[in-house]
Protein backbone atom coordinates (compact mmCIF):
# COMPACT_ATOMS: atom_id res chain seq x y z
CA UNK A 1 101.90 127.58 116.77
CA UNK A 2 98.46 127.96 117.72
CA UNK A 3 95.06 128.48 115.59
CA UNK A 4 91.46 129.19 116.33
CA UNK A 5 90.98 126.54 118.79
CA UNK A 6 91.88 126.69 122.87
CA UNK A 7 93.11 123.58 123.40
CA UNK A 8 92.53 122.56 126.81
CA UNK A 9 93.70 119.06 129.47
CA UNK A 10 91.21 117.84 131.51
CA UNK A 11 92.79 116.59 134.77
CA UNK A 12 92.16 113.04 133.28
CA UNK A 13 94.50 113.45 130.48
CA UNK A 14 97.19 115.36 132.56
CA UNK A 15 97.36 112.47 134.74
CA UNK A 16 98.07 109.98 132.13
CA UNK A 17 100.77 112.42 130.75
CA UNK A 18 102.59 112.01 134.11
CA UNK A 19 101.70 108.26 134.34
CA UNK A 20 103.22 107.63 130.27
CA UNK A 21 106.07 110.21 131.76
CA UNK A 22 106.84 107.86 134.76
CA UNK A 23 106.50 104.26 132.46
CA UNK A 24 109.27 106.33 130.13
CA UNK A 25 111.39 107.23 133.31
CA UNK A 26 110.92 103.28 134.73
CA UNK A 27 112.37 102.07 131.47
CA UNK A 28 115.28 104.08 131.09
CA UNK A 29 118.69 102.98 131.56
CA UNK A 30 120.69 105.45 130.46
CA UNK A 31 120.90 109.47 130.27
CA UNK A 32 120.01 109.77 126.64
CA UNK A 33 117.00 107.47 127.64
CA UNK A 34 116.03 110.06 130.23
CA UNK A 35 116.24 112.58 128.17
CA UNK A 36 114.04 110.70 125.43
CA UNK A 37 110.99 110.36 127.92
CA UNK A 38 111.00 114.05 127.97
CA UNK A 39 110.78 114.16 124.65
CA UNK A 40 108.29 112.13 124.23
CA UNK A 41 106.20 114.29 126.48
CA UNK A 42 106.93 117.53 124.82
CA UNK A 43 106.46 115.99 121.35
CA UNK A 44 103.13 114.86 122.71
CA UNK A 45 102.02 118.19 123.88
CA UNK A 46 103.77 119.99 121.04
CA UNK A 47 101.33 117.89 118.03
CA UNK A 48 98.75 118.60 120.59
CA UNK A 49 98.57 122.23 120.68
CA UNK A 50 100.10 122.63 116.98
CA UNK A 51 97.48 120.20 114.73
CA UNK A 52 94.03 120.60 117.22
CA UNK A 53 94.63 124.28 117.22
CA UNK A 54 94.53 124.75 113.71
CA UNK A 55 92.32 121.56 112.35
CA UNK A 56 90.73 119.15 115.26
CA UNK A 57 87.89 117.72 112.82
CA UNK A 58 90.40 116.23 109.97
CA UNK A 59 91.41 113.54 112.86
CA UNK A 60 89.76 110.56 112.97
CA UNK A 61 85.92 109.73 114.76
CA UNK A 62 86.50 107.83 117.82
CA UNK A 63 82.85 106.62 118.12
CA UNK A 64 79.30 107.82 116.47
CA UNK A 65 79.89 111.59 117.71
CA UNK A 66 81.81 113.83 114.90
CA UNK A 67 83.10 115.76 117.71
CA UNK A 68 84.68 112.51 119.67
CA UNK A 69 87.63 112.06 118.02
CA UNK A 70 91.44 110.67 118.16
CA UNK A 71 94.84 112.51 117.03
CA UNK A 72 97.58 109.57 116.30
CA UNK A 73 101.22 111.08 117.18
CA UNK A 74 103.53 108.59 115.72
CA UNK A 75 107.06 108.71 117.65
CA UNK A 76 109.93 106.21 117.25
CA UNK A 77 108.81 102.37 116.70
CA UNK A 78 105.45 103.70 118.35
CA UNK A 79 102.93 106.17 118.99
CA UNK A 80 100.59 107.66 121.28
CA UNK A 81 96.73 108.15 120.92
CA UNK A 82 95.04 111.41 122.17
CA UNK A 83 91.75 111.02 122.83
CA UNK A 84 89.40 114.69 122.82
CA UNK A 85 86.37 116.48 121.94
CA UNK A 86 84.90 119.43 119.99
CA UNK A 87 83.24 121.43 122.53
CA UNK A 88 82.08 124.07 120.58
CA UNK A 89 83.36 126.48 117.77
CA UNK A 90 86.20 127.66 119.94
CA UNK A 91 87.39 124.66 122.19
CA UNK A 92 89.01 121.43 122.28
CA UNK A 93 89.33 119.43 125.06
CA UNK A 94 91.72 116.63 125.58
CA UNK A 95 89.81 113.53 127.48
CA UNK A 96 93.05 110.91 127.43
CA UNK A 97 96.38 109.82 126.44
CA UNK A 98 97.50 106.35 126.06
CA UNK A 99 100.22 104.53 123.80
CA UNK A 100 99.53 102.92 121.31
CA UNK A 101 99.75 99.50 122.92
CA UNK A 102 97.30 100.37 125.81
CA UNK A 103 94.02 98.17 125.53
CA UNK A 104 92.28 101.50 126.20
CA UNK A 105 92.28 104.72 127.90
CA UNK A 106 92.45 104.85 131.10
């Protein structure tokens, strides 16, 4: 699904993809808990590309700038935050990734 926005990852939020990737993969103890990290990754990228494509300004303000803002992807007994910016008329670009239980972004 995609919409009028390019959604784009800076190398910042590709890295903490891998890094949430490897805390999944640390964790897991069995296959179907293998299989669940990449899940969680692809549901991650999936809300990504599917809700900022189409919408990126209903999600709420992360700060004073209307174009700073966070997409909450609920998954399980958690979530993950996604942390981007309106660039312009055409592009989004995703800053950071970080579950919900993070202080921050890194």
């Amino acid at each position: 699904m995609t919409g009028d926005f390019e959604v784009r990852y800076t190398d910042a939020a590709r890295d903490d993809l891998l890094r949430l990737f490897d805390i999944l993969l640390e964790r897991a103890q069995t296959v179907e808990d293998f299989d669940a990290a990449q899940l969680a990754i692809d549901i991650i990228t999936t809300e990504v590309a599917s809700q900022l494509s189409r919408s990126p300004f209903i999600f709420r303000k992360a700060g004073e700038s209307p174009f700073l803002r966070e997409l909450i992807i609920p998954l399980r007994s958690a979530g993950y935050v996604v942390l981007y910016e309106i660039e312009d008329g055409a592009t989004i670009n995703i800053l950071a990734v970080r579950h919900q239980i993070e202080d921050d972004y890194h």
